[in-house]
N, C-alpha and C. Protein backbone atom coordinates (compact mmCIF):
# COMPACT_ATOMS: atom_id res chain seq x y z
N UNK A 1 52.41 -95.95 -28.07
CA UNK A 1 51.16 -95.23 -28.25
C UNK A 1 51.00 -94.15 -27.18
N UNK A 2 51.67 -94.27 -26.11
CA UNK A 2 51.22 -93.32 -25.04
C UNK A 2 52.13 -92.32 -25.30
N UNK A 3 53.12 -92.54 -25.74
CA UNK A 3 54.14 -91.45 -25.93
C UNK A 3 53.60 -90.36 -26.84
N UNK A 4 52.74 -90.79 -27.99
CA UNK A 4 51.94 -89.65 -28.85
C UNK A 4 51.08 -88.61 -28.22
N UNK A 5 50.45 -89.01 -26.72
CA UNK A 5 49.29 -87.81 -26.33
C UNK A 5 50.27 -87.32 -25.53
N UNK A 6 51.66 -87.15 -24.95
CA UNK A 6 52.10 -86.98 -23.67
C UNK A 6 52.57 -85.04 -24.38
N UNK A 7 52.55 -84.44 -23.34
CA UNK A 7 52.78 -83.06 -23.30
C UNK A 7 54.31 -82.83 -23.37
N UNK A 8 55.21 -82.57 -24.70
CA UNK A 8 56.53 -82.40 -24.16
C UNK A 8 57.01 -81.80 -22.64
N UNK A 9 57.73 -81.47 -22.21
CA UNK A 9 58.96 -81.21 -21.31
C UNK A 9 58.92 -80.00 -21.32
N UNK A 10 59.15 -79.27 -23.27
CA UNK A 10 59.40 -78.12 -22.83
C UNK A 10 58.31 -77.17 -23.00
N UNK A 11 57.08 -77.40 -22.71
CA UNK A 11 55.63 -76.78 -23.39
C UNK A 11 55.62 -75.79 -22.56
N UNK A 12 56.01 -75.21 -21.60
CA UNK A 12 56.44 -73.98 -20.72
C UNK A 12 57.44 -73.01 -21.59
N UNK A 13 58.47 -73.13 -22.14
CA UNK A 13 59.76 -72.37 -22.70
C UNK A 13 58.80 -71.39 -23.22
N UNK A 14 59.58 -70.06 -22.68
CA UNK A 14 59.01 -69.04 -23.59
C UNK A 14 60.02 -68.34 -24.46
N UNK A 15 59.58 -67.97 -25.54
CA UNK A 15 60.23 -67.60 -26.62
C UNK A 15 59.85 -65.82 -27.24
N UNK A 16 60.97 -64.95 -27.24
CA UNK A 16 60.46 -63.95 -27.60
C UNK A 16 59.76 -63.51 -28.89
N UNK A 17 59.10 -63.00 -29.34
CA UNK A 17 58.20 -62.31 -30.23
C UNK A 17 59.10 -61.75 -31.22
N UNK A 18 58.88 -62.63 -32.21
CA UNK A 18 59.76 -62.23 -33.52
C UNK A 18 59.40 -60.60 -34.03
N UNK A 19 60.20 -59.85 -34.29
CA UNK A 19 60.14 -58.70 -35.11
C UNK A 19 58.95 -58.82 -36.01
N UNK A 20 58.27 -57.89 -35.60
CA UNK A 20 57.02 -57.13 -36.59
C UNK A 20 55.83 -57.98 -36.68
N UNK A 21 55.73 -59.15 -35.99
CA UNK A 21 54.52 -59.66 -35.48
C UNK A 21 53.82 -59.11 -33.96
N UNK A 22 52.38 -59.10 -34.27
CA UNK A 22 51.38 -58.45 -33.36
C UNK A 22 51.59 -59.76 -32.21
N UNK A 23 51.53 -58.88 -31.33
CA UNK A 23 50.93 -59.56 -29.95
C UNK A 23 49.76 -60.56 -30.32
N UNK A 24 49.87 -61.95 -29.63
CA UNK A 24 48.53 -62.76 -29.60
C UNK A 24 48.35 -63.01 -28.54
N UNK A 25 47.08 -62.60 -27.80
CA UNK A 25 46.81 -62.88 -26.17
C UNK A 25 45.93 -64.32 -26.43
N UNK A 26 45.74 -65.21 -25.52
CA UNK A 26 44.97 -66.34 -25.71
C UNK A 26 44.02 -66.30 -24.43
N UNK A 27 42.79 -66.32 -24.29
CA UNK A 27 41.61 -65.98 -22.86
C UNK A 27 40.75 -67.00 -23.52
N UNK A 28 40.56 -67.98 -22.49
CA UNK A 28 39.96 -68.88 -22.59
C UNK A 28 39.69 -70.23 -23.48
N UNK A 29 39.09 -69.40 -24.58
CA UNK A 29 39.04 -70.18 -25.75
C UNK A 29 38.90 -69.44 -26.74
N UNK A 30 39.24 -68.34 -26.95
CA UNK A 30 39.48 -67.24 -27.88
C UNK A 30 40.70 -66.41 -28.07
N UNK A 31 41.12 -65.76 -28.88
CA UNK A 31 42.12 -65.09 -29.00
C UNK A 31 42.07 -63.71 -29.13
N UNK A 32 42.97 -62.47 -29.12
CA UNK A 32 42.85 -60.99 -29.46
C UNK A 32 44.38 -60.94 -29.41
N UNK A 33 44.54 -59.78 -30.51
CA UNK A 33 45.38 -59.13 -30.32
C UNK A 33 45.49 -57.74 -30.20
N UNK A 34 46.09 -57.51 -29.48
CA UNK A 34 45.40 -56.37 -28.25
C UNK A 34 46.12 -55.08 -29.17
N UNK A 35 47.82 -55.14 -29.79
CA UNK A 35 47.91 -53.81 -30.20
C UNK A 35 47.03 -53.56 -32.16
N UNK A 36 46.07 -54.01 -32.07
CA UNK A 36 45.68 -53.39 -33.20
C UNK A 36 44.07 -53.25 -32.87
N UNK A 37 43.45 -52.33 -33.82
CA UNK A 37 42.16 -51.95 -34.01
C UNK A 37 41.41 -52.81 -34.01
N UNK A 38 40.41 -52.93 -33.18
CA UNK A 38 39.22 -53.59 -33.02
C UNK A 38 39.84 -55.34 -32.32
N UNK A 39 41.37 -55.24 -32.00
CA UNK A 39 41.56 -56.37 -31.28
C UNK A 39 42.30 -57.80 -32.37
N UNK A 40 42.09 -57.62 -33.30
CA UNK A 40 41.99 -58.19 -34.64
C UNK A 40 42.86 -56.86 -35.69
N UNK A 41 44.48 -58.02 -36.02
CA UNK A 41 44.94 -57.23 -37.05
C UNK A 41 44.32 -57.59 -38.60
N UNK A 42 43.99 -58.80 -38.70
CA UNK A 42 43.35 -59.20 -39.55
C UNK A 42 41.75 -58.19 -40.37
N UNK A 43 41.60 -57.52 -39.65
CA UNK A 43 40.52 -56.51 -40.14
C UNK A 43 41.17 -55.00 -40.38
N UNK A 44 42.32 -55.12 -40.95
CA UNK A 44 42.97 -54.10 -41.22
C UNK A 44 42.56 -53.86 -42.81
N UNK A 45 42.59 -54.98 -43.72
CA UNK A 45 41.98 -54.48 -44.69
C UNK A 45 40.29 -55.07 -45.38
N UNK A 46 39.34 -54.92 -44.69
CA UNK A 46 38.30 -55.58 -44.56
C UNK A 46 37.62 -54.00 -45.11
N UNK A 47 36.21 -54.90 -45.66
CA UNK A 47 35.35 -53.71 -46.01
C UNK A 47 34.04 -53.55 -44.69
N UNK A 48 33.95 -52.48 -44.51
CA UNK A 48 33.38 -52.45 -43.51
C UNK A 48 31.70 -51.64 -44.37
N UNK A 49 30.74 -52.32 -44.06
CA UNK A 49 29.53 -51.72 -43.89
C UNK A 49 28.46 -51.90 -44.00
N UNK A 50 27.30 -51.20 -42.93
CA UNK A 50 26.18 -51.29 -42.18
C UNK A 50 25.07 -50.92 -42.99
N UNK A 51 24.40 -51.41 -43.33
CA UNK A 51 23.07 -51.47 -44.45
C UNK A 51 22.34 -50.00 -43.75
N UNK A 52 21.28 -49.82 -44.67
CA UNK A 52 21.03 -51.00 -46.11
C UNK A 52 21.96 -50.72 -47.44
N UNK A 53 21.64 -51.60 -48.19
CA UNK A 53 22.41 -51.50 -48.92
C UNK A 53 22.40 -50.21 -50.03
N UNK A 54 23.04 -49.84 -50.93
CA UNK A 54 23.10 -48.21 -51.69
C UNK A 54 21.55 -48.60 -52.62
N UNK A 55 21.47 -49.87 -53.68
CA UNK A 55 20.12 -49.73 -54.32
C UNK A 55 19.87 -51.25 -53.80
N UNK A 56 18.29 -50.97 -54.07
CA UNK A 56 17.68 -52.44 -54.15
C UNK A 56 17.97 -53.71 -55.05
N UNK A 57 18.47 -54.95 -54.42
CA UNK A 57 18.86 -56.01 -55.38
C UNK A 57 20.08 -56.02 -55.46
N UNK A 58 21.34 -54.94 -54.60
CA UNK A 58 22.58 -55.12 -54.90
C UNK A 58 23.35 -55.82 -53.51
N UNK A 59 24.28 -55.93 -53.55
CA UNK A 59 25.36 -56.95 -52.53
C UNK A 59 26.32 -55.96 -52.32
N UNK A 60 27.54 -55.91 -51.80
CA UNK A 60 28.41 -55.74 -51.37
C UNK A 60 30.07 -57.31 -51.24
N UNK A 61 30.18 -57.26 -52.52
CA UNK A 61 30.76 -59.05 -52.58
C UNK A 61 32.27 -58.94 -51.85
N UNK A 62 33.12 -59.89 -51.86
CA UNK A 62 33.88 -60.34 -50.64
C UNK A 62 34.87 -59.72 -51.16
N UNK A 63 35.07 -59.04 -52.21
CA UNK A 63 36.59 -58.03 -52.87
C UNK A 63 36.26 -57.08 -52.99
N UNK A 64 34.34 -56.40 -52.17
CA UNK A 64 34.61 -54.81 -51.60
C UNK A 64 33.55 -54.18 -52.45
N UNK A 65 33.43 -54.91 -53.73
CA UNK A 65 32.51 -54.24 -55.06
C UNK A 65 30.84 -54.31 -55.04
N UNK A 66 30.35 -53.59 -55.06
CA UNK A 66 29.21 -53.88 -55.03
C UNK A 66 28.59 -54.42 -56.54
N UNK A 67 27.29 -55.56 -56.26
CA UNK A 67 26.90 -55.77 -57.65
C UNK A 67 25.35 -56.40 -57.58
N UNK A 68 24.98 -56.55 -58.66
CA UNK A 68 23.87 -56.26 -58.15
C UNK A 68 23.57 -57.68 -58.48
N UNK A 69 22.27 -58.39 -57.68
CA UNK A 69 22.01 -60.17 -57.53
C UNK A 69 21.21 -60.28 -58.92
N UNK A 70 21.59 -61.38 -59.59
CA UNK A 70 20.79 -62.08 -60.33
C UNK A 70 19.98 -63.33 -59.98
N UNK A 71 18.91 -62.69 -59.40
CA UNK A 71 18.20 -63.82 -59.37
C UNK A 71 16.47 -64.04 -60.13
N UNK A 72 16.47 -65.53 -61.05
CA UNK A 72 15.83 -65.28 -61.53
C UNK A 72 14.01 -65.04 -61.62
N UNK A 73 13.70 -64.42 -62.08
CA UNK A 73 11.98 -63.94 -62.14
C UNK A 73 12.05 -63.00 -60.92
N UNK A 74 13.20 -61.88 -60.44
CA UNK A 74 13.08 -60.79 -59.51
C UNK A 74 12.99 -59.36 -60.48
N UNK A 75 12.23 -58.52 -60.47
CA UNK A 75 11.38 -57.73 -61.46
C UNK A 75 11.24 -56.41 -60.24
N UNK A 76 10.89 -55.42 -61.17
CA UNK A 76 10.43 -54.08 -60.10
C UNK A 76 8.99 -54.30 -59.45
N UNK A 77 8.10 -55.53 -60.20
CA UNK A 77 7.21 -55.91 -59.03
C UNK A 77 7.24 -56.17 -57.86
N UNK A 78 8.52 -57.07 -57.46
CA UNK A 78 8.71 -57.32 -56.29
C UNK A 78 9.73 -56.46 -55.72
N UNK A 79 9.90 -55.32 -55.59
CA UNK A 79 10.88 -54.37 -55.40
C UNK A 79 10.65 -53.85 -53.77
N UNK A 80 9.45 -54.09 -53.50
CA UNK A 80 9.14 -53.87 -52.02
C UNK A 80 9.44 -54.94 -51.30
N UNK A 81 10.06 -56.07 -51.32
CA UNK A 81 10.45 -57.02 -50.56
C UNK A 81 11.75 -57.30 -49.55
């Protein structure tokens, strides 16, 4: 049982950086990678943007498209909300 939590031997070895993978820095308890935009290569293809939104009642959904919410008994009465 003790042998399962123990830290290998070789948890020091450093190993070079395979071809065409980004740098990963590790600080603290977070990560960055420092050669790409905003630190994060992962937001390379992300939609980026800052409200409000183009019309009232619409979204911006997670594949970039905007559409507009169905939700029900929402009417141009409540359009100021």
């Amino acid at each position: 049982m003790d042998n399962h939590f123990r830290v290998p031997p070789t948890w020091y070895d450093f190993e070079p950086r395979p071809e065409g993978l980004e740098e990963l820095v590790v600080i603290d308890t977070s990560v960055k990678e420092p050669e790409c935009e905003h630190e994060w290569c992962a937001m390379k293809s992300t939609s980026k943007w800052s409200g409000p939104a183009e019309e009232f009642g619409t979204y911006m959904s997670t594949d970039g498209v905007w559409r507009k919410l169905d939700i029900q008994g929402m009417d141009d009465e409540h359009s100021d909300l």
